[in-house]
PDB file of N, CA and C in Angstrom:
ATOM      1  N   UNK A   1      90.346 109.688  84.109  1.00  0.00           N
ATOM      2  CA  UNK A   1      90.209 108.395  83.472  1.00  0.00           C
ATOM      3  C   UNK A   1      90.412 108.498  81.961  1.00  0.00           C
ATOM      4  N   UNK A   2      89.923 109.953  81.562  1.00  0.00           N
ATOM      5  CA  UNK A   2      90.111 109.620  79.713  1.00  0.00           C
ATOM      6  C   UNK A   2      91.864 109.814  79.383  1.00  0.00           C
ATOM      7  N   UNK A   3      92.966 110.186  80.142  1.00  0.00           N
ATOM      8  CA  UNK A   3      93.787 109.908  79.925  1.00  0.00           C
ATOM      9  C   UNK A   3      94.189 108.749  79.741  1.00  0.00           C
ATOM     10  N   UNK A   4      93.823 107.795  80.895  1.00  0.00           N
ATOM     11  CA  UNK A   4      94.820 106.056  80.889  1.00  0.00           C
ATOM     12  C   UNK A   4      93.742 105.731  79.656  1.00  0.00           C
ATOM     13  N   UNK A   5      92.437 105.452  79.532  1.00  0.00           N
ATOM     14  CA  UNK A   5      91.936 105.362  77.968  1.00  0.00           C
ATOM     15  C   UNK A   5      92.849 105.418  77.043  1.00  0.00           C
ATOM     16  N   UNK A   6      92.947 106.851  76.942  1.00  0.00           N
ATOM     17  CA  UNK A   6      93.591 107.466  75.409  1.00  0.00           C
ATOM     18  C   UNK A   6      95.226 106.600  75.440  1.00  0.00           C
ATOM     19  N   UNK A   7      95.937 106.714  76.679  1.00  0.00           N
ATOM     20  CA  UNK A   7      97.358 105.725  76.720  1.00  0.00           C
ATOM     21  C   UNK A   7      97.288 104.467  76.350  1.00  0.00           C
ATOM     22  N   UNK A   8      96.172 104.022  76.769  1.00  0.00           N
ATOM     23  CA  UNK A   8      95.830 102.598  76.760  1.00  0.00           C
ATOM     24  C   UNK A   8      95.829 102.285  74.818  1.00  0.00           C
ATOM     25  N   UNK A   9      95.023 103.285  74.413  1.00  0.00           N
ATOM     26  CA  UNK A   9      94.112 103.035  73.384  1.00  0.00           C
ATOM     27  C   UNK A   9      95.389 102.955  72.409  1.00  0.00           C
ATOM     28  N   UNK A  10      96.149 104.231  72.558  1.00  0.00           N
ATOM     29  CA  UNK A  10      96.962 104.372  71.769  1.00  0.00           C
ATOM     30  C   UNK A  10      98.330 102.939  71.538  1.00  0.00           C
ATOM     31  N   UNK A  11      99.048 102.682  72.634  1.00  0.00           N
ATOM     32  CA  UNK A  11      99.585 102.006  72.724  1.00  0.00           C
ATOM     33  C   UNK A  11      99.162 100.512  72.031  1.00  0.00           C
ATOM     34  N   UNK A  12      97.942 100.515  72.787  1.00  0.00           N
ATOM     35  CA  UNK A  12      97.410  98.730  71.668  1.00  0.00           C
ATOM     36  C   UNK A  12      97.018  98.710  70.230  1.00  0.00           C
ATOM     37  N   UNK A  13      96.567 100.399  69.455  1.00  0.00           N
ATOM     38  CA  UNK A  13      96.856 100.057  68.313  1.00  0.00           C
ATOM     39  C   UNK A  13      97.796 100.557  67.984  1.00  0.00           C
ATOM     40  N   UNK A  14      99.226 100.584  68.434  1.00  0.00           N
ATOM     41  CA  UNK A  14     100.517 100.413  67.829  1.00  0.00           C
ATOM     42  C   UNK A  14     101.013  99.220  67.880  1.00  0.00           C
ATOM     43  N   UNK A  15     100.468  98.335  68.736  1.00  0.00           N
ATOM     44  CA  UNK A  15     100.589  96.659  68.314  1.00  0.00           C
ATOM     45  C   UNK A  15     101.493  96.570  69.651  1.00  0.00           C
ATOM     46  N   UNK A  16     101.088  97.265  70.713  1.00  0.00           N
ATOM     47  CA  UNK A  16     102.097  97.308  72.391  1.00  0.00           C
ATOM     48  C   UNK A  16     101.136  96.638  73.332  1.00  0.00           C
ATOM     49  N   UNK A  17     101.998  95.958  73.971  1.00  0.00           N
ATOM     50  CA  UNK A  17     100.654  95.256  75.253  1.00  0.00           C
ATOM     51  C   UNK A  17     101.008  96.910  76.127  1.00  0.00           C
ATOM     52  N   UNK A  18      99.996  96.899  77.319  1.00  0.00           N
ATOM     53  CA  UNK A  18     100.120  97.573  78.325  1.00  0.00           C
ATOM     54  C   UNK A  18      99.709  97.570  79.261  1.00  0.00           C
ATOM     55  N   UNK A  19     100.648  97.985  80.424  1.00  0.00           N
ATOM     56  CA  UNK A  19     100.552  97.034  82.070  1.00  0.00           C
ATOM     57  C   UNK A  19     100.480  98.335  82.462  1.00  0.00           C
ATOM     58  N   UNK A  20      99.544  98.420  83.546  1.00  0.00           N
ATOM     59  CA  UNK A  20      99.031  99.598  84.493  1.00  0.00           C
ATOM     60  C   UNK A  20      99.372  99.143  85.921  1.00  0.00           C
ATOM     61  N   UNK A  21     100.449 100.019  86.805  1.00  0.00           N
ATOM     62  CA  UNK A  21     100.450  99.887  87.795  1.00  0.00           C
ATOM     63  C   UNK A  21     100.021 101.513  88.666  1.00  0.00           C
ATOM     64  N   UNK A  22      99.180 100.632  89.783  1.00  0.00           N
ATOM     65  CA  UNK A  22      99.089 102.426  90.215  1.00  0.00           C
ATOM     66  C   UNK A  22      99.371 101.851  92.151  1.00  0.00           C
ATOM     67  N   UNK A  23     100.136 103.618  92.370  1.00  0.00           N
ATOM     68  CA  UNK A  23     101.007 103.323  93.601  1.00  0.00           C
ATOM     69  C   UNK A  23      99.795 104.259  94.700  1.00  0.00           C
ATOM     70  N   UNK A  24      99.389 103.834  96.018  1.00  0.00           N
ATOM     71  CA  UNK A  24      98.672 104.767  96.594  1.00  0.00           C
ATOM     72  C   UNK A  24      99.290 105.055  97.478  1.00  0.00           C
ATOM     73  N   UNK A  25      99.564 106.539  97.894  1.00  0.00           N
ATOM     74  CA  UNK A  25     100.443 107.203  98.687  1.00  0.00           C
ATOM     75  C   UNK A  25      99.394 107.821  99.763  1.00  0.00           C
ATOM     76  N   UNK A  26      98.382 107.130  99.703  1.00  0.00           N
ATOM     77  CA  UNK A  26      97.245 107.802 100.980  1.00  0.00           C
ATOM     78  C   UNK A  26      98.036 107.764 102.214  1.00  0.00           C
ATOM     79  N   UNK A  27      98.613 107.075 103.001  1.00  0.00           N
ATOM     80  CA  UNK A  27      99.633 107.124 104.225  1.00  0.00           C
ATOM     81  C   UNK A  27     100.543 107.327 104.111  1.00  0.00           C
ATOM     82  N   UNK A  28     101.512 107.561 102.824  1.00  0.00           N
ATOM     83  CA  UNK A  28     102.714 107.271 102.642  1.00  0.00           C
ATOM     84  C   UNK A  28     103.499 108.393 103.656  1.00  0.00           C
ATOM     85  N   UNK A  29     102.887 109.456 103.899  1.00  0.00           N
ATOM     86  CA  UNK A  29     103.698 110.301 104.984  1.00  0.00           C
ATOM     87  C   UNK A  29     103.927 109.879 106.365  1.00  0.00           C
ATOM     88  N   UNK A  30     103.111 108.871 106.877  1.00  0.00           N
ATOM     89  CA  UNK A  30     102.917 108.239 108.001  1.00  0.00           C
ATOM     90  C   UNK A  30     104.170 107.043 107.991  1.00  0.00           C
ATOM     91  N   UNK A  31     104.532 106.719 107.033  1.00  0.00           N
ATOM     92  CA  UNK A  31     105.511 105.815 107.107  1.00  0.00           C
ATOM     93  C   UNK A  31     107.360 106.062 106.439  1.00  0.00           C
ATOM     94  N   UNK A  32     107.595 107.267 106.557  1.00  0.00           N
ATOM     95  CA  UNK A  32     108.452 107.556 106.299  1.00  0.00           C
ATOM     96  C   UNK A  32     109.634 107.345 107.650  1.00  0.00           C
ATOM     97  N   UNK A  33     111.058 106.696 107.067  1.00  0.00           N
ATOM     98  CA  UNK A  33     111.955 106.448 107.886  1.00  0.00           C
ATOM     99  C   UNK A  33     112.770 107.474 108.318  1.00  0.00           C
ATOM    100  N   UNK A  34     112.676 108.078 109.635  1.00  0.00           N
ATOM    101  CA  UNK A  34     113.573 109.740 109.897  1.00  0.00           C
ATOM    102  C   UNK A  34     115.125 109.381 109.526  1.00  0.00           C
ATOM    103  N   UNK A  35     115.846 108.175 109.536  1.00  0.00           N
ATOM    104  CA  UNK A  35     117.327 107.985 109.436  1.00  0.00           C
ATOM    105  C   UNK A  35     117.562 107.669 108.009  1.00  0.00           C
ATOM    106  N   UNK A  36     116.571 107.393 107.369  1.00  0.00           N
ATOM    107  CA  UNK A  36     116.906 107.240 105.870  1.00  0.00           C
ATOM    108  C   UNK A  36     116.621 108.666 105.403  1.00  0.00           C
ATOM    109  N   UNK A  37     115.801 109.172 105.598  1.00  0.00           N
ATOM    110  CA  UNK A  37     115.022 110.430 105.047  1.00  0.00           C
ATOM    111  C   UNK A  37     116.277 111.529 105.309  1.00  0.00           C
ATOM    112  N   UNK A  38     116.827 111.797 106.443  1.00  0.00           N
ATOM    113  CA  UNK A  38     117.751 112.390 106.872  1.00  0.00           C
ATOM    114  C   UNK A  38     118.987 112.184 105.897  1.00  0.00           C
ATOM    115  N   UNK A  39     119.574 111.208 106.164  1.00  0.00           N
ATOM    116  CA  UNK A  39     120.553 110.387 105.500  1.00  0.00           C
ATOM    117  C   UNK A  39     120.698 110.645 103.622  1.00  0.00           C
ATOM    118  N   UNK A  40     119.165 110.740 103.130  1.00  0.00           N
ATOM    119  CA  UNK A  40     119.273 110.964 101.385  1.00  0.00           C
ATOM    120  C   UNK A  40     119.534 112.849 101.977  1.00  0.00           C
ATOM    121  N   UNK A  41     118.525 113.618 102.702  1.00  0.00           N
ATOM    122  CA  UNK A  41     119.064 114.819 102.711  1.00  0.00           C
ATOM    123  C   UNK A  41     120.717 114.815 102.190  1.00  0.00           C
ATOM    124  N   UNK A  42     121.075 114.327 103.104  1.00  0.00           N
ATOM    125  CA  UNK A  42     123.185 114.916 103.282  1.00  0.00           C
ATOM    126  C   UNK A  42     123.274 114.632 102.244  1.00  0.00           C
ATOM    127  N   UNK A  43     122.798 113.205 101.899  1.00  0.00           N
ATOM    128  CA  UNK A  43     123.912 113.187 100.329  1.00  0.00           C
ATOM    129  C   UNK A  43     123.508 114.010  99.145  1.00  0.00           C
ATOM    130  N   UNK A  44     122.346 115.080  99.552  1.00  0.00           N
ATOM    131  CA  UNK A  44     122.014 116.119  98.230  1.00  0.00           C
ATOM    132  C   UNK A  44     122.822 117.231  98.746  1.00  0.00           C
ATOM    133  N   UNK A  45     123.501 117.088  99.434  1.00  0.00           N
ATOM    134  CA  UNK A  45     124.082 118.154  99.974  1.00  0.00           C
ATOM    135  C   UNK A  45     123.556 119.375 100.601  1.00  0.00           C
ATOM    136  N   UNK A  46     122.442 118.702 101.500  1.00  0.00           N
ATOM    137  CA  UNK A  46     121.898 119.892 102.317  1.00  0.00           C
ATOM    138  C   UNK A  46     122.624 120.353 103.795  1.00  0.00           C
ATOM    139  N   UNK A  47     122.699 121.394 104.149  1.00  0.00           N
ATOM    140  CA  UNK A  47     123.655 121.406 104.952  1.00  0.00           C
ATOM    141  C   UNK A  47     123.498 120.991 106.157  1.00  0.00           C
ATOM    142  N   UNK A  48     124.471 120.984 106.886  1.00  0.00           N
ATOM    143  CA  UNK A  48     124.523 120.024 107.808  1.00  0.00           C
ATOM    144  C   UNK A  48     123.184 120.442 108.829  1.00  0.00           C
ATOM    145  N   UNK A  49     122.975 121.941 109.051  1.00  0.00           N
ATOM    146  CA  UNK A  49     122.947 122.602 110.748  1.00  0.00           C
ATOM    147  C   UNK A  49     121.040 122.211 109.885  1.00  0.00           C
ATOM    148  N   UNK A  50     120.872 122.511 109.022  1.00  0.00           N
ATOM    149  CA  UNK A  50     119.464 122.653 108.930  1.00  0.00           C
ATOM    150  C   UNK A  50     118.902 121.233 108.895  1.00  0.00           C
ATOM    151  N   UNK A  51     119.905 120.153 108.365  1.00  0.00           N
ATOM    152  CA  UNK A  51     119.644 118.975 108.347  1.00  0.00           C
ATOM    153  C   UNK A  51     119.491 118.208 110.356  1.00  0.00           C
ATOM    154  N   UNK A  52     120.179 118.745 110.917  1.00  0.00           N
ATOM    155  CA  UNK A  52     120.197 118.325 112.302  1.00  0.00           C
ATOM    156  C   UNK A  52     119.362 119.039 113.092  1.00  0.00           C
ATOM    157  N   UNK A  53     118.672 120.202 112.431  1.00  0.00           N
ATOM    158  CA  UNK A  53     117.168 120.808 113.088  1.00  0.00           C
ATOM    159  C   UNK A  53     116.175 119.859 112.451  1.00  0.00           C
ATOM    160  N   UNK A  54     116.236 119.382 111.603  1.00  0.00           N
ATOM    161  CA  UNK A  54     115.222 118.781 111.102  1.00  0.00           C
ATOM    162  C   UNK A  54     114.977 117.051 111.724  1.00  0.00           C
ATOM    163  N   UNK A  55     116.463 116.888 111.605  1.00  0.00           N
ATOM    164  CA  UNK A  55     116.210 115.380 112.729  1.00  0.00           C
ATOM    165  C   UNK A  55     116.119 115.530 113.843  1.00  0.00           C
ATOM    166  N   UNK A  56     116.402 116.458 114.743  1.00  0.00           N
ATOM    167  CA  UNK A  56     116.022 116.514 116.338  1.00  0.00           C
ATOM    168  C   UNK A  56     114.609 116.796 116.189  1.00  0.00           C
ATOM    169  N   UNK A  57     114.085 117.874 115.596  1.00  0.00           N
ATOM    170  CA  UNK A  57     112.517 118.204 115.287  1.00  0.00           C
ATOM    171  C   UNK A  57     111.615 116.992 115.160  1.00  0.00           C
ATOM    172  N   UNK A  58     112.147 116.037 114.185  1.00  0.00           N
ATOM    173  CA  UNK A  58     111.257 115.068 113.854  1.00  0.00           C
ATOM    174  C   UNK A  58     111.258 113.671 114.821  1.00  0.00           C
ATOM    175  N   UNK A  59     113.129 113.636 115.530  1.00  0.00           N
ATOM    176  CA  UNK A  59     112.666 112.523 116.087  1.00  0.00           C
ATOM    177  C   UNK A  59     112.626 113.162 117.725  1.00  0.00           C
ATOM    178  N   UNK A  60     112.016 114.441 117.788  1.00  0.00           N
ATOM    179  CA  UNK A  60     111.313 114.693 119.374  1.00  0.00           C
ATOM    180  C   UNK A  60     110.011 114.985 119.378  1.00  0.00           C
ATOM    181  N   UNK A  61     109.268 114.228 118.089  1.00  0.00           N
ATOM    182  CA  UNK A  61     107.521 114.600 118.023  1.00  0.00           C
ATOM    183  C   UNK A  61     106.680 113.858 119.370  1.00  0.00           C
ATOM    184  N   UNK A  62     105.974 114.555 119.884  1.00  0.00           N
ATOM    185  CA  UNK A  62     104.987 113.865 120.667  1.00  0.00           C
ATOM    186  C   UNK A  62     104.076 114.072 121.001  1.00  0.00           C
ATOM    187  N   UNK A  63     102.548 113.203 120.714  1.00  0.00           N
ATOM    188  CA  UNK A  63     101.438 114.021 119.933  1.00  0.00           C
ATOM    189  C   UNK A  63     100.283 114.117 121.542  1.00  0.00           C
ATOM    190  N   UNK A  64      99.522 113.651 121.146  1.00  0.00           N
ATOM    191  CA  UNK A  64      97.665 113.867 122.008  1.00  0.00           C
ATOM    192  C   UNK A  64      97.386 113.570 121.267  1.00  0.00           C
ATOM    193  N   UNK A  65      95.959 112.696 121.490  1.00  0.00           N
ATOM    194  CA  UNK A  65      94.689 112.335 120.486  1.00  0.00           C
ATOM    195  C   UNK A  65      93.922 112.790 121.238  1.00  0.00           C
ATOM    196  N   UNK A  66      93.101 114.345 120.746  1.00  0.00           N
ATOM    197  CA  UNK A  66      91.972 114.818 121.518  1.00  0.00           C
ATOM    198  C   UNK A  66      90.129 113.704 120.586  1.00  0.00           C
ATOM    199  N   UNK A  67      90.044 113.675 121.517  1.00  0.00           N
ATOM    200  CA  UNK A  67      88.549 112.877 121.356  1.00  0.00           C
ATOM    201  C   UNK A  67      87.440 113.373 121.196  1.00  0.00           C
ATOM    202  N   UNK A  68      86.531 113.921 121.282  1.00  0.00           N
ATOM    203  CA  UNK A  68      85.656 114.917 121.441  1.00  0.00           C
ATOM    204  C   UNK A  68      85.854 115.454 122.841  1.00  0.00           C
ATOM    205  N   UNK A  69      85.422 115.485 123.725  1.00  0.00           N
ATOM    206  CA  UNK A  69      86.352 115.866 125.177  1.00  0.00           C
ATOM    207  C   UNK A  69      87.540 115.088 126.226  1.00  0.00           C
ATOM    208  N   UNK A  70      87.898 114.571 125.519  1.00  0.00           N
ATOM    209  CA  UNK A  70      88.926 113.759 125.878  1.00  0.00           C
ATOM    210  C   UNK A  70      90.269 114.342 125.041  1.00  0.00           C
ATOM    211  N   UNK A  71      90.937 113.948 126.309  1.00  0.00           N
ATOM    212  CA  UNK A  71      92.739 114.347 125.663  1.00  0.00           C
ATOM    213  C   UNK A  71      93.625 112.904 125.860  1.00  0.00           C
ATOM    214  N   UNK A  72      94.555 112.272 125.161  1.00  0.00           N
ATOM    215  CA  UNK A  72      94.997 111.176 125.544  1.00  0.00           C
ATOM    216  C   UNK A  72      96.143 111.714 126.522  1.00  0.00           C
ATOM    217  N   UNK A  73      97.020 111.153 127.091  1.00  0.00           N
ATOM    218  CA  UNK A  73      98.434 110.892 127.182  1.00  0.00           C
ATOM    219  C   UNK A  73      99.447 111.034 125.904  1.00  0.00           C
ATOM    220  N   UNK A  74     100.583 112.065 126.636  1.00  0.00           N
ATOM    221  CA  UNK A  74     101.340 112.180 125.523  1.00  0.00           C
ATOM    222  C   UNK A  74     101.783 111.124 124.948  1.00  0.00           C
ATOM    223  N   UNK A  75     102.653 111.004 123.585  1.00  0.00           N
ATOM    224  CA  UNK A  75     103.791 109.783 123.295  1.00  0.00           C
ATOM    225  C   UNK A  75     104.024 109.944 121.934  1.00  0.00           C
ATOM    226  N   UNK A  76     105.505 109.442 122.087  1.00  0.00           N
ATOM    227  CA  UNK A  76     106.606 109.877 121.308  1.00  0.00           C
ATOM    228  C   UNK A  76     105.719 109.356 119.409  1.00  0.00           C
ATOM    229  N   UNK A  77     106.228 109.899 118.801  1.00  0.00           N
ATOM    230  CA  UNK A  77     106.245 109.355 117.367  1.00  0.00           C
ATOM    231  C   UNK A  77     107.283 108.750 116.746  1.00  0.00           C
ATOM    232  N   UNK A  78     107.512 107.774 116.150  1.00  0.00           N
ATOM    233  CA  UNK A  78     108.520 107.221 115.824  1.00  0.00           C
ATOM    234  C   UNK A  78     108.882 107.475 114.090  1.00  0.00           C
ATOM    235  N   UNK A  79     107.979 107.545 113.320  1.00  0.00           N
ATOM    236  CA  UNK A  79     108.070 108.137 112.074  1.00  0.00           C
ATOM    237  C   UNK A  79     107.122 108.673 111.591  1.00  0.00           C
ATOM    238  N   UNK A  80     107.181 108.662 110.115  1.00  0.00           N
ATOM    239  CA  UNK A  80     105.915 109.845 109.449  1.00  0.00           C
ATOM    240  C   UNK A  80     106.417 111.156 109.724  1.00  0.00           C
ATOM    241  N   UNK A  81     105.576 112.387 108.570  1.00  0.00           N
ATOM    242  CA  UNK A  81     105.956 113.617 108.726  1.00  0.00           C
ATOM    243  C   UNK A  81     105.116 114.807 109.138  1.00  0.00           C
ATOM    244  N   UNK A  82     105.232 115.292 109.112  1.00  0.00           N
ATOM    245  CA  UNK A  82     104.381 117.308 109.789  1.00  0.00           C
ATOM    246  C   UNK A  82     103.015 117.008 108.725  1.00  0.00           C
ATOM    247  N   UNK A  83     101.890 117.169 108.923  1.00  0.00           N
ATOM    248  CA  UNK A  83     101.254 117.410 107.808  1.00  0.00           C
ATOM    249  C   UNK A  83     100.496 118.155 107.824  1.00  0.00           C
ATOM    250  N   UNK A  84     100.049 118.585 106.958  1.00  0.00           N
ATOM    251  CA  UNK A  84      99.293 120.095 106.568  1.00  0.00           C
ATOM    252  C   UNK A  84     100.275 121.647 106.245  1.00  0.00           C
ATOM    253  N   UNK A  85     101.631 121.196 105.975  1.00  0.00           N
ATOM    254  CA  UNK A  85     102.432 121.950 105.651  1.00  0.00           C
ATOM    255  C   UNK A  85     103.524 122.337 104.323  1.00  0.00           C
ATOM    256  N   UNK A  86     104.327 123.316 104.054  1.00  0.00           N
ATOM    257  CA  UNK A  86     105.042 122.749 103.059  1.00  0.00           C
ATOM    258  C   UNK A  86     106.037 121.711 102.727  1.00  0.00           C
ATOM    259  N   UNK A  87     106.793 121.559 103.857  1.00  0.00           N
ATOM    260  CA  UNK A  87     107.966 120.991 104.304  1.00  0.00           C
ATOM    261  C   UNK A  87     107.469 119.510 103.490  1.00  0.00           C
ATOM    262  N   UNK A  88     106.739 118.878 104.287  1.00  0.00           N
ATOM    263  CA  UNK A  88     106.224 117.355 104.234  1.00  0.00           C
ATOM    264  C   UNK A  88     106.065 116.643 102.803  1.00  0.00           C
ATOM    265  N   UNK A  89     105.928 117.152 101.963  1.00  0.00           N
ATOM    266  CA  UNK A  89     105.365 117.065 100.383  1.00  0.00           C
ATOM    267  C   UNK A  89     107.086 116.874 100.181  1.00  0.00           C
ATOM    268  N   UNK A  90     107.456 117.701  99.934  1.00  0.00           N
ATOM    269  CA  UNK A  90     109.018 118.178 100.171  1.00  0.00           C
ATOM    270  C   UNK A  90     110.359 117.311 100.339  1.00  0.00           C
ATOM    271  N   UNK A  91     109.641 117.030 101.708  1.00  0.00           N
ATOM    272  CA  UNK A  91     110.871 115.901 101.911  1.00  0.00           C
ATOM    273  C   UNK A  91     110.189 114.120 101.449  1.00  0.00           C
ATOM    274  N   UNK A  92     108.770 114.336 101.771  1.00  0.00           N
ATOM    275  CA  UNK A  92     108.646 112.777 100.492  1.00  0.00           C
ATOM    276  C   UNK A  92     108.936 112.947  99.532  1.00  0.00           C
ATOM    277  N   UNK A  93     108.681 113.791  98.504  1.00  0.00           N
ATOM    278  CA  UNK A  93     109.560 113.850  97.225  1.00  0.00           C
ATOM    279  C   UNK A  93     110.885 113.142  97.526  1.00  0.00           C
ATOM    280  N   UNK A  94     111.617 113.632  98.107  1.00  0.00           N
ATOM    281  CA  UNK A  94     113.252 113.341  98.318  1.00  0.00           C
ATOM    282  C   UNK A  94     113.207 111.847  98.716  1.00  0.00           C
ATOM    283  N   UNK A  95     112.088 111.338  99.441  1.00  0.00           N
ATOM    284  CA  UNK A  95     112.484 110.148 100.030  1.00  0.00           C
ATOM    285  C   UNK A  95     112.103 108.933  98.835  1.00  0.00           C
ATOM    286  N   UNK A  96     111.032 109.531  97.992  1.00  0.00           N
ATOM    287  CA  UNK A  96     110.947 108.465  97.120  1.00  0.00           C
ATOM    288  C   UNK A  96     111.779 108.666  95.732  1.00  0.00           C
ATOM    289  N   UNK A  97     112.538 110.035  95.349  1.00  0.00           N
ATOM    290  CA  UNK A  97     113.382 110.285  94.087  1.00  0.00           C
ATOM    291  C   UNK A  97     113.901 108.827  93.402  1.00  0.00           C
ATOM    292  N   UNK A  98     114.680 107.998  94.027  1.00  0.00           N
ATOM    293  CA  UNK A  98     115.591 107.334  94.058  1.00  0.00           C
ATOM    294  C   UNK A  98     114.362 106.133  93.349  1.00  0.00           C
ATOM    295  N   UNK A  99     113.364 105.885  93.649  1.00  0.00           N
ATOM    296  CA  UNK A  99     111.738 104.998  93.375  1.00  0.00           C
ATOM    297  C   UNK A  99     111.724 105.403  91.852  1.00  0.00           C
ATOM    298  N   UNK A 100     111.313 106.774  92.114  1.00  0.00           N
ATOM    299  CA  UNK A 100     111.114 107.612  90.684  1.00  0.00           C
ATOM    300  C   UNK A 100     112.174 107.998  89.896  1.00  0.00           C
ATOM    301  N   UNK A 101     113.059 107.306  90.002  1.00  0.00           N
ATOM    302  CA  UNK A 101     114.593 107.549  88.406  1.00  0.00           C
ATOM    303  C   UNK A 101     114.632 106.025  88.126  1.00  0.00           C
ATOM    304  N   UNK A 102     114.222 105.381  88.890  1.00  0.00           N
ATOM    305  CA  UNK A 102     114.744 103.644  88.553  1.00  0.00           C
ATOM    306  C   UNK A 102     113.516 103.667  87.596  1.00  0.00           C
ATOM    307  N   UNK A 103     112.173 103.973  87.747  1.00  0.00           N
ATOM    308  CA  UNK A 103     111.457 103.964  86.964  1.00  0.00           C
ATOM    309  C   UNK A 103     111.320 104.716  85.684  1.00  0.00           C
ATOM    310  N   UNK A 104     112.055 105.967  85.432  1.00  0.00           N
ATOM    311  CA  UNK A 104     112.084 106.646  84.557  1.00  0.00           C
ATOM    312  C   UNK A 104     113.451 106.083  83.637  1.00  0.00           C
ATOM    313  N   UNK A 105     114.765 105.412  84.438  1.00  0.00           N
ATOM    314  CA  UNK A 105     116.084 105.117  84.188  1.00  0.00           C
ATOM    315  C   UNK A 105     115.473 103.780  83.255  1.00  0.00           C
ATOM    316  N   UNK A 106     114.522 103.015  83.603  1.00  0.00           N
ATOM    317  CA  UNK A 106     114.493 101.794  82.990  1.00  0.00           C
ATOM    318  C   UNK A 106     113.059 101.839  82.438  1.00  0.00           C
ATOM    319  N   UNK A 107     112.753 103.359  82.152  1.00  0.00           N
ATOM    320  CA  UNK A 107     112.035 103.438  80.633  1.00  0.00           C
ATOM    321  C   UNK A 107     110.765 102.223  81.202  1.00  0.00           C
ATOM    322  N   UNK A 108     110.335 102.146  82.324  1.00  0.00           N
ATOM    323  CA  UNK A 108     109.103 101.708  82.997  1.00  0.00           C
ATOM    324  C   UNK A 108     107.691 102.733  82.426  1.00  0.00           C
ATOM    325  N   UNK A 109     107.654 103.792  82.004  1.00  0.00           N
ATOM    326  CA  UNK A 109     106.752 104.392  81.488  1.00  0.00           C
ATOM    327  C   UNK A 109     106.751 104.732  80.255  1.00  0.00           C
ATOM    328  N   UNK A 110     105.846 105.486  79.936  1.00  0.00           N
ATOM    329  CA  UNK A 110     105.720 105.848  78.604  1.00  0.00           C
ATOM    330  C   UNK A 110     105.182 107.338  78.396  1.00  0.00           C
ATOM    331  N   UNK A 111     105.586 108.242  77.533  1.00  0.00           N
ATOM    332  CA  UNK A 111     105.365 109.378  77.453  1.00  0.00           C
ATOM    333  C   UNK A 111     104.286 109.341  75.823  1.00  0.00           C
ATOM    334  N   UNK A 112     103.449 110.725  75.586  1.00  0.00           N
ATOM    335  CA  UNK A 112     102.660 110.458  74.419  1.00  0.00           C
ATOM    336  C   UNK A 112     102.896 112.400  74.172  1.00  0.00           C
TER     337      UNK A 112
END
C-alpha cells in the first residue's frame, strides 16, 4: 500500500489527477481460450510440433472432483490451464502480452 500512496502523493503534487485501476487475475487461469492461446503461440514463432503437444494436451483434459470420499465422474475441460506448475504462469503471460503493450504503448501508466 505505501507504494500507490507515495504514486498517488507524488503525482497530485505535480498538479496530475490520478486514476487507479486494479485488474484481479484470481481465476484468470480458469478462463483462458485453448484456440486463441495456441494461435498467439505460432505467431511468436513457437514451433509447430511442441505447439500441437500442447493443444492436444490441453484440449484432452479430463478431471474428477474427489470429495472427501467421494470421486465424481470423469469430464472433459473446455478451458483454463495446468496449475501448480511452470508452464501455466507462462503461457498466461503470452495470452495477456498483447493487454500489457496497449497499456504500456499508450503510456496508460506511469513510472517514478
Amino acid at each position: 500500500m505505501k507504494i500507490l500512496y507515495n504514486s498517488n502523493n507524488y503525482y497530485t503534487c505535480h498538479g496530475s489527477y490520478v486514476f487507479t485501476c486494479f485488474i484481479g487475475f484470481t481465476k484468470a487461469l480458469d478462463r483462458v481460450n485453448y484456440l486463441k492461446l495456441f494461435n498467439k503461440l505460432l505467431d511468436d514463432g513457437v514451433n509447430v510440433s511442441v505447439s500441437a503437444i500442447l493443444t492436444y494436451w490441453y484440449s484432452h483434459q479430463r478431471v474428477c472432483i474427489r470429495w472427501q470420499n467421494s470421486v465424481s465422474d470423469c469430464f472433459r475441460i473446455g478451458n483454463g490451464t495446468r496449475q501448480g506448475g511452470i508452464l501455466p504462469p507462462t503461457l498466461f503471460n503470452r495470452y495477456i502480452r498483447h493487454l500489457l503493450s496497449n497499456v504500456d504503448e499508450n503510456q496508460f501508466s506511469c513510472w517514478l
